[in-house]
C-alpha atoms as a PDB file:
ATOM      1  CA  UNK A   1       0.000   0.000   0.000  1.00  0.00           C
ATOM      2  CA  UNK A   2       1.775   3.345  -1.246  1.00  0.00           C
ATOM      3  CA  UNK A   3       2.080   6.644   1.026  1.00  0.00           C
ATOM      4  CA  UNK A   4      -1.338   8.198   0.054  1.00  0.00           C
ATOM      5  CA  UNK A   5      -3.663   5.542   1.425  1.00  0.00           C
ATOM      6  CA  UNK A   6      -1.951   4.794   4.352  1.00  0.00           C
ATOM      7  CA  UNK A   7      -2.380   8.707   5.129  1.00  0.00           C
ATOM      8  CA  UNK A   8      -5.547   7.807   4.366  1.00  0.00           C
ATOM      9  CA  UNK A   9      -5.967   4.947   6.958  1.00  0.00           C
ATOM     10  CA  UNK A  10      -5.035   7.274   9.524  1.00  0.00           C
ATOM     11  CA  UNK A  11      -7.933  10.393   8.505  1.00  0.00           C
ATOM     12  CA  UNK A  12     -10.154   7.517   8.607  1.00  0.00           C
ATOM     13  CA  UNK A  13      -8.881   6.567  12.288  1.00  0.00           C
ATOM     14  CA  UNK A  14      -8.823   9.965  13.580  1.00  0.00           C
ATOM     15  CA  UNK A  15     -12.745  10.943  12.101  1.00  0.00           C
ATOM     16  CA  UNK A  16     -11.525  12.740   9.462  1.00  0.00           C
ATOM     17  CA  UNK A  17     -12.896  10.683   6.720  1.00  0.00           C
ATOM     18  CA  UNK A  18     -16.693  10.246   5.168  1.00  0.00           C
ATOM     19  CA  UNK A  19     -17.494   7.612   2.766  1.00  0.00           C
ATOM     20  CA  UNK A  20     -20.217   6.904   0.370  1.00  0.00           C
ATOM     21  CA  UNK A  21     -21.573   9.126  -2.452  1.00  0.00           C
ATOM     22  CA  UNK A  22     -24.475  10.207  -0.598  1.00  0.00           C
ATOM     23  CA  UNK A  23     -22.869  11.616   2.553  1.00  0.00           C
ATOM     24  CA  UNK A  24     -20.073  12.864   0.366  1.00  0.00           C
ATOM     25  CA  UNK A  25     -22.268  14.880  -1.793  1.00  0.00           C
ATOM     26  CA  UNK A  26     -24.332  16.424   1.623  1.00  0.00           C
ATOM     27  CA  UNK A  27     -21.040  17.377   2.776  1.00  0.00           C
ATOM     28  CA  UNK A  28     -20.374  18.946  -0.361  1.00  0.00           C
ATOM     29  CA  UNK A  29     -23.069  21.409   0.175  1.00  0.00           C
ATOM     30  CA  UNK A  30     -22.374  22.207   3.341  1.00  0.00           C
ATOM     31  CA  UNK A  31     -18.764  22.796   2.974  1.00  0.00           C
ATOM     32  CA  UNK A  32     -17.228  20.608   4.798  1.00  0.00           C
ATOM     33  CA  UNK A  33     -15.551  18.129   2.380  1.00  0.00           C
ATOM     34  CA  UNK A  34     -12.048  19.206   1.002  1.00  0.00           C
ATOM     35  CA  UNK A  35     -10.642  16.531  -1.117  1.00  0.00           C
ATOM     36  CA  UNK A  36     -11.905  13.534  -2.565  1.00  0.00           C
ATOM     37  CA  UNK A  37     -11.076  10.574  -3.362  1.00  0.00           C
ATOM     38  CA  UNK A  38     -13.522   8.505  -5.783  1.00  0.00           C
ATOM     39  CA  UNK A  39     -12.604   4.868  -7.604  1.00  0.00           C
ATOM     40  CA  UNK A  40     -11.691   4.740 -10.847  1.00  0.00           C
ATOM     41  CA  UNK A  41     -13.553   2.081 -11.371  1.00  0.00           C
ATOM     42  CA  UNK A  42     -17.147   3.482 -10.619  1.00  0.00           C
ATOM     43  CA  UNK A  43     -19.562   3.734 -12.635  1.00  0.00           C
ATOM     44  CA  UNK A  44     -19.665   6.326 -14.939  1.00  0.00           C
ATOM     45  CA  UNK A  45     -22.643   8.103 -14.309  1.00  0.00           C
ATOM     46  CA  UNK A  46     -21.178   8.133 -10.474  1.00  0.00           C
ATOM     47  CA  UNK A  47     -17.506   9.484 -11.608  1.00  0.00           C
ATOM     48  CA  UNK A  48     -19.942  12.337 -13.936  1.00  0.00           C
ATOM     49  CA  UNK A  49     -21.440  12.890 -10.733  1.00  0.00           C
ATOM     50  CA  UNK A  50     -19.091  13.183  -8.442  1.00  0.00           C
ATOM     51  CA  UNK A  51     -17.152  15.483 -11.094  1.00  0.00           C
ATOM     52  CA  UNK A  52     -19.463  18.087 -11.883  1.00  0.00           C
ATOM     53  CA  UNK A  53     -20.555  18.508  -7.773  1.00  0.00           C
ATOM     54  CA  UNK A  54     -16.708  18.533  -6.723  1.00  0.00           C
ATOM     55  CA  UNK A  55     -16.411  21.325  -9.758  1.00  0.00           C
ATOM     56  CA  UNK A  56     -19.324  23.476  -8.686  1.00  0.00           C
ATOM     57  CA  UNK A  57     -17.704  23.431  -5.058  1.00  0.00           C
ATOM     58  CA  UNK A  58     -13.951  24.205  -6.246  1.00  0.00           C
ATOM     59  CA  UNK A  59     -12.986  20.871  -4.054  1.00  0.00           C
ATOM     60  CA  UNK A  60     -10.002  18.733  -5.811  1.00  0.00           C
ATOM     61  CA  UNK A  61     -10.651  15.218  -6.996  1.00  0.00           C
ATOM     62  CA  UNK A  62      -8.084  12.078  -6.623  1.00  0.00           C
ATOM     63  CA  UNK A  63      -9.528   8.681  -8.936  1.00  0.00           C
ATOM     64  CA  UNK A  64      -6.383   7.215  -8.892  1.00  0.00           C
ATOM     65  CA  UNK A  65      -7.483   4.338  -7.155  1.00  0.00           C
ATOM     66  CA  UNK A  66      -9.718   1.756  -7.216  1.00  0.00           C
ATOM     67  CA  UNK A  67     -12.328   0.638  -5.111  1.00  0.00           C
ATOM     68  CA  UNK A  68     -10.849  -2.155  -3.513  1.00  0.00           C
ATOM     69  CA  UNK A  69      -7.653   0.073  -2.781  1.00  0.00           C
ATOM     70  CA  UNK A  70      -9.784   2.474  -1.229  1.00  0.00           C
ATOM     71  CA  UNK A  71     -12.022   0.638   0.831  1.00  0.00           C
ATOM     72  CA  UNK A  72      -8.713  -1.490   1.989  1.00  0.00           C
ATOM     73  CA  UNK A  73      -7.346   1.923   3.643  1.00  0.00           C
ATOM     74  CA  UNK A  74     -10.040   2.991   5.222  1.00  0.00           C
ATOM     75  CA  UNK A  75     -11.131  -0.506   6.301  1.00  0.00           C
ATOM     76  CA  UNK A  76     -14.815  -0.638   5.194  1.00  0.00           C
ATOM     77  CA  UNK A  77     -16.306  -2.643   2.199  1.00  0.00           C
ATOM     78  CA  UNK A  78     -17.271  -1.258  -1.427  1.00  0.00           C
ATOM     79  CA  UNK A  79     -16.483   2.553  -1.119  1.00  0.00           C
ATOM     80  CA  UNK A  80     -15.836   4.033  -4.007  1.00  0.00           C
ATOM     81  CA  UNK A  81     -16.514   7.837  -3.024  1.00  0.00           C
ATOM     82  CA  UNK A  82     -14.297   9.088  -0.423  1.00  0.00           C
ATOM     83  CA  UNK A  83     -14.228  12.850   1.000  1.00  0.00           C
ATOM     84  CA  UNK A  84     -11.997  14.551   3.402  1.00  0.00           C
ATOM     85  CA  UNK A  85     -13.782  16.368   6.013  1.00  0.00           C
ATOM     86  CA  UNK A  86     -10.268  17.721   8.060  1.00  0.00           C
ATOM     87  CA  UNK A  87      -8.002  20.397   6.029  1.00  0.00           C
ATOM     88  CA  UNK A  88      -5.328  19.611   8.182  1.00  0.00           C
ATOM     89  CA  UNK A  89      -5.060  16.055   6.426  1.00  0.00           C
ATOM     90  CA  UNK A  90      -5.276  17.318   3.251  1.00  0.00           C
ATOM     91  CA  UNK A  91      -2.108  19.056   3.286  1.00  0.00           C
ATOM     92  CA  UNK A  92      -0.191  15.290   4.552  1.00  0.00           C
ATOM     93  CA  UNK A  93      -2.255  13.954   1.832  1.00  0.00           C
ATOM     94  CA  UNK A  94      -0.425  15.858  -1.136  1.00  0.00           C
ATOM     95  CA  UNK A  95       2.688  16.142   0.044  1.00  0.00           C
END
């Protein structure tokens, strides 16, 4: 597992993670997500989705990874959207 998704791992231990499109997306509009992280293997009506909502907020989108590497850091099953509710982790996330 590379650098990324082990920082990952640890937002997700310290509360800093939400998964699933729908909670992602309510986040969204209440400001409060600010990165995401979505599968590159959803569907594509989910990745259109995701993309266009993520655009319309100005938040930055990672779908470098698939589902199964996602939901493997964060240790839950089938996630493919991802969002970063914590700024702070952001920053350890793209370094």
């Amino acid at each position: 597992m590379d650098k990324i998704l082990n920082n990952l791992g640890l937002c997700q231990r310290a509360k800093g993670v939400i998964s699933g499109e729908e909670m992602v997306e309510e986040y969204l509009k209440a400001n409060k997500v600010y990165y995401i992280f979505l599968a590159n293997d959803a569907s594509k009506n989910t990745q259109k989705r995701v993309f266009d909502k993520a655009k319309y907020y100005n938040v930055e989108v990672d779908n470098s990874y698939s589902s199964d590497e996602i939901s493997a850091a964060i240790g839950k099953v089938g996630r493919m959207v991802v969002g970063i509710t914590n700024s702070g982790f952001v920053k350890i996330l793209k370094k």
